[in-house]
N, C-alpha and C. Protein backbone atom coordinates (compact mmCIF):
# COMPACT_ATOMS: atom_id res chain seq x y z
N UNK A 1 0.83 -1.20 0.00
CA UNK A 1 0.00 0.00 0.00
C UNK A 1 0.88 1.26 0.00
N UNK A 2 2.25 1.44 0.54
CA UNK A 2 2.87 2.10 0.81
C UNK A 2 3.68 2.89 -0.45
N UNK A 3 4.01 0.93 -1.11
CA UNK A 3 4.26 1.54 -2.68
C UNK A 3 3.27 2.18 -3.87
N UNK A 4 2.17 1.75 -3.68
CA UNK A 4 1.41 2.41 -3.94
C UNK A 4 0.93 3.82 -4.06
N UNK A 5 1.15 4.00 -2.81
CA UNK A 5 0.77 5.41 -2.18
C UNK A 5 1.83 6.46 -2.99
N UNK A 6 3.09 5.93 -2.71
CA UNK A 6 4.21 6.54 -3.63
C UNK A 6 4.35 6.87 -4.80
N UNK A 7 3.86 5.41 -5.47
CA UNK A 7 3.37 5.68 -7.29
C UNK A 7 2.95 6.72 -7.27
N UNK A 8 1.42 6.90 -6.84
CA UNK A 8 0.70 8.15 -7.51
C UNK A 8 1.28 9.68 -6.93
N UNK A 9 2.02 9.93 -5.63
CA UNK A 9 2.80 10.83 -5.58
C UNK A 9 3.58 10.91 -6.75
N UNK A 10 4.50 9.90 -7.42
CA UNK A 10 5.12 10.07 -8.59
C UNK A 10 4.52 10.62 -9.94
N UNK A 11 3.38 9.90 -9.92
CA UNK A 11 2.73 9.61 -11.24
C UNK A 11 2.14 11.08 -11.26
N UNK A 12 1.62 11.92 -10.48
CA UNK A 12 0.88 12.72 -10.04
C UNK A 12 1.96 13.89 -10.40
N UNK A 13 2.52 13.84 -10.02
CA UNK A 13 3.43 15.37 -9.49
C UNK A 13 4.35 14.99 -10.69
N UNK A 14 4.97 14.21 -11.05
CA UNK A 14 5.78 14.56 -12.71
C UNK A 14 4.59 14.75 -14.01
N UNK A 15 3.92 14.53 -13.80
CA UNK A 15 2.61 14.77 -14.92
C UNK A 15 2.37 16.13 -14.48
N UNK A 16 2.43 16.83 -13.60
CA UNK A 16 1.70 18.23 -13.48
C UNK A 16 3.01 19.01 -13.80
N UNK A 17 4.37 18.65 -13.16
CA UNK A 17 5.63 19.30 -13.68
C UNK A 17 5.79 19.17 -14.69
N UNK A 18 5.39 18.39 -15.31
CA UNK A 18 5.59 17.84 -17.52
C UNK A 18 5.08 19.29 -18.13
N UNK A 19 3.65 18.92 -17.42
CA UNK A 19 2.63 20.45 -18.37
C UNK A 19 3.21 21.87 -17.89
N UNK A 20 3.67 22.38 -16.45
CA UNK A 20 3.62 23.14 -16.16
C UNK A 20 5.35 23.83 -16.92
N UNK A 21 6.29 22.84 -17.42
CA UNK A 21 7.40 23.35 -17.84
C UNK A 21 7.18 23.17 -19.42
N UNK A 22 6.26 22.53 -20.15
CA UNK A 22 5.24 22.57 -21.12
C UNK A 22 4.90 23.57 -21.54
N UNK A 23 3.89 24.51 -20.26
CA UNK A 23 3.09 25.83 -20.93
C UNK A 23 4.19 26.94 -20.48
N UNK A 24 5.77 26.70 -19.10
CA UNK A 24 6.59 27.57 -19.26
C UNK A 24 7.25 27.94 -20.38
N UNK A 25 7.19 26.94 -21.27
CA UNK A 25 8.47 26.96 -22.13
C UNK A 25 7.67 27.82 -23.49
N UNK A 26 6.35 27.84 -23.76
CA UNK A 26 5.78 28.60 -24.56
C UNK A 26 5.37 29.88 -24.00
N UNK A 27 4.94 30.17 -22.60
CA UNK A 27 4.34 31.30 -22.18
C UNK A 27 5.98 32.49 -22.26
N UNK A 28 6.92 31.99 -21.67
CA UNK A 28 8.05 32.23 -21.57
C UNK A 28 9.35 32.02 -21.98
N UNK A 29 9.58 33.57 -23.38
CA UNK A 29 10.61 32.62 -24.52
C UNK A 29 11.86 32.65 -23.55
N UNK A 30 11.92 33.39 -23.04
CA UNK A 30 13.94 33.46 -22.54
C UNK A 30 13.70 32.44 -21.97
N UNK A 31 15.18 32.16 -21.88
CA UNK A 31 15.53 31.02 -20.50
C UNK A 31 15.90 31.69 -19.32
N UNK A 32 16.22 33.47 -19.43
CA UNK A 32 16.82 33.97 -18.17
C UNK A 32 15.12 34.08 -17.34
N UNK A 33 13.75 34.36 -18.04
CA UNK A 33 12.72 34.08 -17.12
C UNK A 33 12.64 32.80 -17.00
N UNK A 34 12.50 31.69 -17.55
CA UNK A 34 12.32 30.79 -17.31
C UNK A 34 13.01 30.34 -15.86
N UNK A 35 14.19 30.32 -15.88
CA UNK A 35 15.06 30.39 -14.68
C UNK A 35 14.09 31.03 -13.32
N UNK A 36 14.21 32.45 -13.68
CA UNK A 36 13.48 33.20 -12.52
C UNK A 36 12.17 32.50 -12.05
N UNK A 37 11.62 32.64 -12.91
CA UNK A 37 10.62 31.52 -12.95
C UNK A 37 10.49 30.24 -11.58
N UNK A 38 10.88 28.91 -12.06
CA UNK A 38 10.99 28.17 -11.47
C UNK A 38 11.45 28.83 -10.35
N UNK A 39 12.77 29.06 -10.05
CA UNK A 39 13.61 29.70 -9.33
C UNK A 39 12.09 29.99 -7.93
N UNK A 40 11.19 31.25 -8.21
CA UNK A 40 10.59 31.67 -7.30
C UNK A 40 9.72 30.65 -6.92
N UNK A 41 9.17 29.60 -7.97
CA UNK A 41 8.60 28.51 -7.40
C UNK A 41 9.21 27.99 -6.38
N UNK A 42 10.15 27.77 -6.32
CA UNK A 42 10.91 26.62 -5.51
C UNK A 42 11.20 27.45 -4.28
N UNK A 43 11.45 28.32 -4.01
CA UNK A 43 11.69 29.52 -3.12
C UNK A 43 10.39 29.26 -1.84
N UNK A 44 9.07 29.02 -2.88
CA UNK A 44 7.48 29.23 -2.11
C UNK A 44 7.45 27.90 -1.30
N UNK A 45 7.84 27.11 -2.58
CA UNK A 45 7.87 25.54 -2.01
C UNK A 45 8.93 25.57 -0.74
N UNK A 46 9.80 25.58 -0.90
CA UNK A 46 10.70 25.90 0.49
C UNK A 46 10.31 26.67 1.85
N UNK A 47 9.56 27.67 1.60
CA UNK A 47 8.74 27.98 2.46
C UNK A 47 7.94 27.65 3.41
N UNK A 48 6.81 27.07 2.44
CA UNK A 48 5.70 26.53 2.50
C UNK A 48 5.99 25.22 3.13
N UNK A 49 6.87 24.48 2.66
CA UNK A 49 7.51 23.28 3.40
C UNK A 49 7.74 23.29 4.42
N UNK A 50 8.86 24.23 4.92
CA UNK A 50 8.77 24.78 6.25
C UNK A 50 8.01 24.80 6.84
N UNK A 51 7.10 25.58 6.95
CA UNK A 51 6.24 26.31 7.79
C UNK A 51 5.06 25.12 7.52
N UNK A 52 4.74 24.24 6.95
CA UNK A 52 4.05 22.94 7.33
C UNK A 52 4.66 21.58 8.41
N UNK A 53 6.24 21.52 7.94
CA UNK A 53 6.54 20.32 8.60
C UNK A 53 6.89 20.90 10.03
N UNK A 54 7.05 22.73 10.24
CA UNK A 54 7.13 22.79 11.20
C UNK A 54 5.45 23.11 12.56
N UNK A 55 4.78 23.55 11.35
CA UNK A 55 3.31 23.81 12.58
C UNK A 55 2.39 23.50 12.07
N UNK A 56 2.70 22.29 10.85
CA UNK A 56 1.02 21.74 10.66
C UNK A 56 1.43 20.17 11.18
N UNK A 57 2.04 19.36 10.38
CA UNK A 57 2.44 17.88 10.04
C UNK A 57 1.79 17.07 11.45
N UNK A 58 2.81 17.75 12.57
CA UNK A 58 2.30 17.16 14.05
C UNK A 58 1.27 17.35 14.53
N UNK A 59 0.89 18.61 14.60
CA UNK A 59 -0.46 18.65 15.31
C UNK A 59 -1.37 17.78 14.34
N UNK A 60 -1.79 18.09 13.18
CA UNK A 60 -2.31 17.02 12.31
C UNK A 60 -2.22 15.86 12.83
N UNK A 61 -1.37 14.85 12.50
CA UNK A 61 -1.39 13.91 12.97
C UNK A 61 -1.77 13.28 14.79
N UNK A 62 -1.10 13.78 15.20
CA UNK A 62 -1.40 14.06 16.72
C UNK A 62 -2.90 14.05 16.62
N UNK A 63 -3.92 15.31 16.35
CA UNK A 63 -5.12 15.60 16.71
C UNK A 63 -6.27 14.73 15.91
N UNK A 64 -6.16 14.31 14.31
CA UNK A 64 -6.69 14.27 13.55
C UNK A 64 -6.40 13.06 13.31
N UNK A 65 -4.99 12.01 13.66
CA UNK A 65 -4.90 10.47 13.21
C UNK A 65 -3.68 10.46 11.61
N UNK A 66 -3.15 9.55 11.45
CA UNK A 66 -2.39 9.35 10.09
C UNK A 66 -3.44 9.20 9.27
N UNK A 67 -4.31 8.57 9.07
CA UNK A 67 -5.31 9.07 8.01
C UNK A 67 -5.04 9.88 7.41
N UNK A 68 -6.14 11.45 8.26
CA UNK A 68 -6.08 12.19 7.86
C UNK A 68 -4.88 12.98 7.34
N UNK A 69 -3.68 12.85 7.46
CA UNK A 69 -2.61 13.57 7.32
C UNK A 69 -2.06 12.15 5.80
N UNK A 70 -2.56 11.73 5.70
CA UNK A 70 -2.31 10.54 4.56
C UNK A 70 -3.17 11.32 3.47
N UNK A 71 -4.32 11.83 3.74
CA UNK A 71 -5.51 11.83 2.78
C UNK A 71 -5.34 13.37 2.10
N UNK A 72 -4.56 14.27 3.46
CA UNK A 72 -4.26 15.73 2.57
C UNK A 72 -3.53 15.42 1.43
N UNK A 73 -2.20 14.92 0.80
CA UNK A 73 -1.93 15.24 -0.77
C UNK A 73 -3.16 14.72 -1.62
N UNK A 74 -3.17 13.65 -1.63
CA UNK A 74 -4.40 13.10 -2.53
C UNK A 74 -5.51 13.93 -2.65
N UNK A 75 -5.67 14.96 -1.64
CA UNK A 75 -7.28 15.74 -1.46
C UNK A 75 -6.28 17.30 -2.29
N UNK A 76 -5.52 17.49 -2.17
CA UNK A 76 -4.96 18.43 -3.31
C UNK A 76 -4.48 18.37 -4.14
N UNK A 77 -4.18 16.80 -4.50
CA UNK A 77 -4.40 16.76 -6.32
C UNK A 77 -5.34 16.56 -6.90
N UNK A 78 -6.53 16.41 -5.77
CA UNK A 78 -7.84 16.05 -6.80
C UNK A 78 -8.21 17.91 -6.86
N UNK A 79 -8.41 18.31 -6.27
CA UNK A 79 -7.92 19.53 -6.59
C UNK A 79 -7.85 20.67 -7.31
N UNK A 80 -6.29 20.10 -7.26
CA UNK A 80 -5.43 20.41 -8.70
C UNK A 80 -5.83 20.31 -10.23
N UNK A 81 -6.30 19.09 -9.83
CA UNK A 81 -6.56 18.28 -11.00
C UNK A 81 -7.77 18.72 -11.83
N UNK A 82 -9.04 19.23 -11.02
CA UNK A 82 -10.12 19.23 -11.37
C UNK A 82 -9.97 21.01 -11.67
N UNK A 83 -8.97 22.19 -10.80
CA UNK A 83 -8.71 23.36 -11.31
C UNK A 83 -8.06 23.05 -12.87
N UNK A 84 -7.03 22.33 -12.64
CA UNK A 84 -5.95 22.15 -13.82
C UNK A 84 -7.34 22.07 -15.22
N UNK A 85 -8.60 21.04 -15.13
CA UNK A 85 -9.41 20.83 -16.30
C UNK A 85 -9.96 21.85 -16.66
N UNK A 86 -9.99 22.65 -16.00
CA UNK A 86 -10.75 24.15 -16.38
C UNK A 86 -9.72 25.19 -17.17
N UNK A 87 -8.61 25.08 -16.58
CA UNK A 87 -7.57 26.08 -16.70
C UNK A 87 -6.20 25.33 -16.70
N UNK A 88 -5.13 25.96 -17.59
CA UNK A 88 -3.89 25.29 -17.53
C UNK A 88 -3.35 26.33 -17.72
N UNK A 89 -3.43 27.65 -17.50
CA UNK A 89 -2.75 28.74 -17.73
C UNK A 89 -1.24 28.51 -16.69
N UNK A 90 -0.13 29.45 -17.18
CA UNK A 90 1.26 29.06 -16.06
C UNK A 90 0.91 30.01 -14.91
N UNK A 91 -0.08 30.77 -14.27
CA UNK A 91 0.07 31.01 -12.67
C UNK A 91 -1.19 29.92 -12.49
N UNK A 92 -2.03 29.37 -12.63
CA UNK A 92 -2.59 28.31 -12.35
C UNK A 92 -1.85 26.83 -12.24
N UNK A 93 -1.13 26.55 -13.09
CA UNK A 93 0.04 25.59 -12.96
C UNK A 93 1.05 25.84 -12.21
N UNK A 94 1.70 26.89 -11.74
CA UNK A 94 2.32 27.53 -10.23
C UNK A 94 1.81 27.30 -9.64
N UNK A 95 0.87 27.59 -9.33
CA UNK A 95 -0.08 27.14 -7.91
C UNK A 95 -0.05 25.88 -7.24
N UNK A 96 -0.62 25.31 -8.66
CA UNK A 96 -0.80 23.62 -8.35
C UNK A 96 0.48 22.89 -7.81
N UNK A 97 1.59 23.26 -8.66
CA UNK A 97 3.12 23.21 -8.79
C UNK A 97 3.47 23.45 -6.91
N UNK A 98 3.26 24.55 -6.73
CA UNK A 98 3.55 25.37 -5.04
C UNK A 98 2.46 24.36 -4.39
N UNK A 99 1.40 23.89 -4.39
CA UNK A 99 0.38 23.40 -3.54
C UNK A 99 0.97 21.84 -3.25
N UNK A 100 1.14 21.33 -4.38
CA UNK A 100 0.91 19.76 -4.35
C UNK A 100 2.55 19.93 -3.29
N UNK A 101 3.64 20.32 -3.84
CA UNK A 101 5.31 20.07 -3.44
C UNK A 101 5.14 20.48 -2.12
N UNK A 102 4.45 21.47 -1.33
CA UNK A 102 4.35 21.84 -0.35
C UNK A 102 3.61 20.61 0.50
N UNK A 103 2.12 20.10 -0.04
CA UNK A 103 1.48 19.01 0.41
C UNK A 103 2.57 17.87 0.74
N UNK A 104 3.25 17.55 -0.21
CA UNK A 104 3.77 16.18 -0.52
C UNK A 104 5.14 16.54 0.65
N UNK A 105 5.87 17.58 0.60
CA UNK A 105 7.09 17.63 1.18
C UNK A 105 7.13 17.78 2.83
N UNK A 106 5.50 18.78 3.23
CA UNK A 106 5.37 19.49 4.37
C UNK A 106 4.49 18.52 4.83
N UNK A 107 3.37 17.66 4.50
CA UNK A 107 2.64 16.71 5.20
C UNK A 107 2.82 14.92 4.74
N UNK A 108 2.58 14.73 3.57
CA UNK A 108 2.71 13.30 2.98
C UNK A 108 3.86 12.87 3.65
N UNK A 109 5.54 13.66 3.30
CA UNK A 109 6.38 12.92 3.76
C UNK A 109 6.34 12.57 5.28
N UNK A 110 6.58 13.60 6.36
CA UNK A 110 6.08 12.89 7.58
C UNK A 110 5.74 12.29 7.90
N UNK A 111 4.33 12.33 7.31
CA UNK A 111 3.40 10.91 7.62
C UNK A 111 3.48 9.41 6.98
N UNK A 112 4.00 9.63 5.86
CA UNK A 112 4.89 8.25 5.06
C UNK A 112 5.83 7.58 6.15
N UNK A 113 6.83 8.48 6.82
CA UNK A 113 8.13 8.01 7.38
C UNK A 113 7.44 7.15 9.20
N UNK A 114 5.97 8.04 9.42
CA UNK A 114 5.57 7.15 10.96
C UNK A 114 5.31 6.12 10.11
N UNK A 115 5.06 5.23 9.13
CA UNK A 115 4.03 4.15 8.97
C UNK A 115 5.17 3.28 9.31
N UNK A 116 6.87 3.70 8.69
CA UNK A 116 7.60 2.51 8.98
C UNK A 116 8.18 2.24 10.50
N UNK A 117 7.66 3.34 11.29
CA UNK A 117 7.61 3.13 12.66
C UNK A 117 7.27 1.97 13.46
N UNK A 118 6.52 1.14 12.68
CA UNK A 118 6.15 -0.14 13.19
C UNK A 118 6.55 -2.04 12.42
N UNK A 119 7.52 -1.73 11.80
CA UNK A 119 8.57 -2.44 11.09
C UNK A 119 9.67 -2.65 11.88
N UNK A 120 10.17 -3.69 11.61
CA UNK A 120 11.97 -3.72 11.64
C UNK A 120 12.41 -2.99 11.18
N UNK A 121 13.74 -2.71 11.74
CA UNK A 121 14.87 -1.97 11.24
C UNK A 121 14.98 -2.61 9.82
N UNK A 122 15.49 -3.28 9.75
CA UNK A 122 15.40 -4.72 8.66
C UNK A 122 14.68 -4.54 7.60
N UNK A 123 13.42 -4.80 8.07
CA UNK A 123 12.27 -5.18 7.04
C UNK A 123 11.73 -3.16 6.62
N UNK A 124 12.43 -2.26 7.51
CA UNK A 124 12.28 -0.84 7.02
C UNK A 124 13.36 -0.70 6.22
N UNK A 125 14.33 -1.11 6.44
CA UNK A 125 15.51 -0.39 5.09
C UNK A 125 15.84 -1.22 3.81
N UNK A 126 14.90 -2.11 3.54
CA UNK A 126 14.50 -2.88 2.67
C UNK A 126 13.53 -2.60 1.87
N UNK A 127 12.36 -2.17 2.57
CA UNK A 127 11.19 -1.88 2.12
C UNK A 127 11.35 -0.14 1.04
N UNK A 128 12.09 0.98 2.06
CA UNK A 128 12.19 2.14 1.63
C UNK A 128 13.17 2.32 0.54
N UNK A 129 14.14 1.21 0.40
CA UNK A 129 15.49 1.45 -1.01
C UNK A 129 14.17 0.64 -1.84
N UNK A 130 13.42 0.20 -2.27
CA UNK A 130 12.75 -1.02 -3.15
C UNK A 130 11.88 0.83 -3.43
N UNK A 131 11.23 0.89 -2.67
CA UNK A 131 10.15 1.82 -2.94
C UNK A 131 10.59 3.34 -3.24
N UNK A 132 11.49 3.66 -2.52
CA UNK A 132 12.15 5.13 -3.06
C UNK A 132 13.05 4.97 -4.29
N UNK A 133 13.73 3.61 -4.92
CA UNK A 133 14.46 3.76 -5.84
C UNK A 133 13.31 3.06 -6.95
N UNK A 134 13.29 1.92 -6.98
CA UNK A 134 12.33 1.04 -8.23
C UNK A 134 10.86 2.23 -8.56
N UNK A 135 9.90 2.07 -7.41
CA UNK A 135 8.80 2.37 -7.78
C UNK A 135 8.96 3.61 -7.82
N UNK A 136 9.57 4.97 -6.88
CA UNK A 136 9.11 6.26 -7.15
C UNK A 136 10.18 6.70 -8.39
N UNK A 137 11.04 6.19 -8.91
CA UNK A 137 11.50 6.66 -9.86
C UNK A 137 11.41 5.64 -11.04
N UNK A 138 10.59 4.70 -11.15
CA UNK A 138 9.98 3.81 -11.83
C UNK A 138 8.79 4.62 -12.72
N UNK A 139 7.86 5.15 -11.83
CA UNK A 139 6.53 5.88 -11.71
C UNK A 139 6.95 7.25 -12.47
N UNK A 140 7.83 8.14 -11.79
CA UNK A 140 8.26 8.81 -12.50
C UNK A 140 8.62 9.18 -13.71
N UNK A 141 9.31 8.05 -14.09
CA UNK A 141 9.67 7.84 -15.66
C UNK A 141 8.51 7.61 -16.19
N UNK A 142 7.71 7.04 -15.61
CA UNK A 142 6.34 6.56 -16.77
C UNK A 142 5.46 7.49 -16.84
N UNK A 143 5.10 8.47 -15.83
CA UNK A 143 4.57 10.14 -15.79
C UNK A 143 5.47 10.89 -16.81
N UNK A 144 6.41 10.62 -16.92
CA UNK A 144 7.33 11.65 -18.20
C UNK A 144 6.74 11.39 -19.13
N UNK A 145 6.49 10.31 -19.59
CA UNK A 145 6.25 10.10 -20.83
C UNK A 145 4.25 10.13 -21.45
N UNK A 146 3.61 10.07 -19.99
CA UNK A 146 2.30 10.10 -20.09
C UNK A 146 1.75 11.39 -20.21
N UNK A 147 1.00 11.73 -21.04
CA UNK A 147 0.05 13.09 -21.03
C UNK A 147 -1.51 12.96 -20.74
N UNK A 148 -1.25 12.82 -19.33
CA UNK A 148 -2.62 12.74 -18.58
C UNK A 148 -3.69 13.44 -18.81
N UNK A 149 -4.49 13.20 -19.10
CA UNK A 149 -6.07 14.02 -19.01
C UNK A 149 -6.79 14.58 -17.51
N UNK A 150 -6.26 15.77 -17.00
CA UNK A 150 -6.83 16.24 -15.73
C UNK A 150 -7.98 15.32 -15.44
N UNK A 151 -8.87 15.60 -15.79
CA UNK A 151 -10.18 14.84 -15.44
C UNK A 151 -9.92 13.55 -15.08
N UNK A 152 -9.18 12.83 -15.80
CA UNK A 152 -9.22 11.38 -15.93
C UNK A 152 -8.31 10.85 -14.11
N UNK A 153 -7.01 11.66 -14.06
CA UNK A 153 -6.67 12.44 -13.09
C UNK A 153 -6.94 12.57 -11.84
N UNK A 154 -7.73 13.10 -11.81
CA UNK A 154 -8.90 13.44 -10.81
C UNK A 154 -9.23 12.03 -10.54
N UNK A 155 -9.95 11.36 -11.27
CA UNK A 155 -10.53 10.43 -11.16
C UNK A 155 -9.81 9.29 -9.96
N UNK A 156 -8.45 9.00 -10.85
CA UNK A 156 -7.19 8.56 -9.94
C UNK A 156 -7.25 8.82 -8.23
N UNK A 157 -7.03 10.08 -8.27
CA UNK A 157 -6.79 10.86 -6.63
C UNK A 157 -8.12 10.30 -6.26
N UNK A 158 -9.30 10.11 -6.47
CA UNK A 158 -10.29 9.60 -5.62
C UNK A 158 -10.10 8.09 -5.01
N UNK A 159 -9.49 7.17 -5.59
CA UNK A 159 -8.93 6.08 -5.25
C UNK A 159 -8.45 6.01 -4.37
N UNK A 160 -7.08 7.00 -4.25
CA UNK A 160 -5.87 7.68 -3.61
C UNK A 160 -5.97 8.04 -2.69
N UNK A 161 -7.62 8.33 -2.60
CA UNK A 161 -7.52 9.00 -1.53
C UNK A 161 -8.41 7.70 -0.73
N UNK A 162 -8.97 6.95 -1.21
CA UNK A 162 -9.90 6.10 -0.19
C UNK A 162 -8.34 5.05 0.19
N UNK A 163 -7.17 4.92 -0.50
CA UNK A 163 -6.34 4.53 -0.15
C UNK A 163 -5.60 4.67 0.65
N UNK A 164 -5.22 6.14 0.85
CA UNK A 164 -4.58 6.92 2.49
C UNK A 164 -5.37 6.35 3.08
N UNK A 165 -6.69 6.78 3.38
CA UNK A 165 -7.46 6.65 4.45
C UNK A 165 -6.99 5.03 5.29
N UNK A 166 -7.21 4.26 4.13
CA UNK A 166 -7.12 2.64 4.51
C UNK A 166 -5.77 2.57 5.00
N UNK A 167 -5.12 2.94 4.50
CA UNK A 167 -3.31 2.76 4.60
C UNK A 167 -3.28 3.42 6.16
N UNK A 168 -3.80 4.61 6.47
CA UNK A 168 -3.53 4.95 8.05
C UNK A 168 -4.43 4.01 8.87
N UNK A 169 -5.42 3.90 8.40
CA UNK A 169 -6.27 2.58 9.30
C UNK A 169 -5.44 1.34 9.54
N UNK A 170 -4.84 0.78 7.98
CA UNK A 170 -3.55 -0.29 8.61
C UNK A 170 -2.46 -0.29 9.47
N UNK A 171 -2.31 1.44 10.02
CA UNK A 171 -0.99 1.38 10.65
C UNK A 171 -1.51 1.68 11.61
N UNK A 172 -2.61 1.70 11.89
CA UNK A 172 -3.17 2.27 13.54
C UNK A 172 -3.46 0.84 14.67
N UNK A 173 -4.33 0.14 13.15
CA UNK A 173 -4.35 -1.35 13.40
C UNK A 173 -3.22 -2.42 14.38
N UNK A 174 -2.15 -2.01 13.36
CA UNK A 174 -0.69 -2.91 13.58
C UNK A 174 -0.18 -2.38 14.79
N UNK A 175 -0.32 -1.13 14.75
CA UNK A 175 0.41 -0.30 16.00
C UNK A 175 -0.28 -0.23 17.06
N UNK A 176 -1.66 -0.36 17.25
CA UNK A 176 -2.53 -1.22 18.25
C UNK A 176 -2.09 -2.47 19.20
N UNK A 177 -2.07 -3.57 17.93
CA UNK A 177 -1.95 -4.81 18.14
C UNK A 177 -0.23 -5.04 18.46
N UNK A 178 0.75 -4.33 18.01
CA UNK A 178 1.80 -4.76 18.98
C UNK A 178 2.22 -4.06 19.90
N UNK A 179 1.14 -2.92 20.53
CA UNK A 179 1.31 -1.89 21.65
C UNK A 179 0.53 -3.50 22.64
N UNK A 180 -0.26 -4.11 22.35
CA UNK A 180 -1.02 -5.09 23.70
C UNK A 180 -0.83 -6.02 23.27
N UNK A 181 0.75 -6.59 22.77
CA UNK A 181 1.46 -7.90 22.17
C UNK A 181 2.40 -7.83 23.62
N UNK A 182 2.38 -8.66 24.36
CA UNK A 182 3.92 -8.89 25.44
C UNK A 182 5.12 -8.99 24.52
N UNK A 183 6.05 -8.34 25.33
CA UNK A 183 7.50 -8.55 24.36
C UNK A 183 7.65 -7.50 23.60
């Protein structure tokens, strides 16, 4: 489920970076904006990252459960996704661009890294080289080459998202059952 969960972070977020350096590269002939460009994206994202993994991620989780802190990216690429079908203009694709990297960097990751909290050492640094190298840059490559249909998209993240949900229910489960396991 975990790899899973990862795919569509992949699949998701290089398909929206495809289009969004897509409509940069026509909206914007130089490369010295282009530069600036990205450049201030990544600036927001850095930010925004911040200031989530530092005063949202925990309390979230803490107050609200891994669920819910599973189910925020997926609930802002559907989103994304469903703005993106209306509009693909490049400050609408910024946005999405600043929203999802902020989601994914400032809440998803956190909450990805408690699930292996209840693993082996072992069976965690096994699991995360398989899934951070094969599948998220597996997924990746295959989002490069795909030209997704927002809508269709969308469609995806609804899955995605009944999938967080389940995926924090499995780790609440496990982490239950070997909190009142002896030993």
């Amino acid at each position: 489920m975990i790899a899973i969960y990862l795919a569509l972070i992949a699949f998701c977020g290089t398909s929206n970076y495809m289009k969004l350096t897509q409509i940069a590269k026509t909206s914007l002939t130089d490369n010295g904006q282009r530069t600036e460009f990205f450049a201030n994206i990544n600036f927001w994202v850095q930010l925004g990252t911040l200031v989530a993994q530092s005063l949202l991620a925990t309390p979230i989780m803490r107050r609200f459960g891994l669920s819910t802190a599973l189910i925020i990216l997926p609930g802002i690429y559907f989103a994304a996704f469903v703005g993106r079908s209306f509009s693909e203009s490049l400050i609408i694709m910024a946005a999405i661009d600043i929203s999802t990297r902020i989601g994914a960097y400032g809440i998803a990751v956190p909450a990805r890294e408690v699930l292996f909290t209840i693993v082996s050492r072992d069976a965690k640094y096994k699991a995360k080289n398989v899934i951070d190298t094969v599948v998220f840059r597996g997924f990746d490559v295959i989002a490069s080459f795909a030209n997704i249909v927002a809508s269709f998209a969308a469609l995806v993240t609804v899955g995605w998202l009944v999938l967080s949900w389940r995926l924090g229910k499995v780790y609440q489960e496990l982490s239950a059952s070997r909190e009142s396991s002896p030993g």
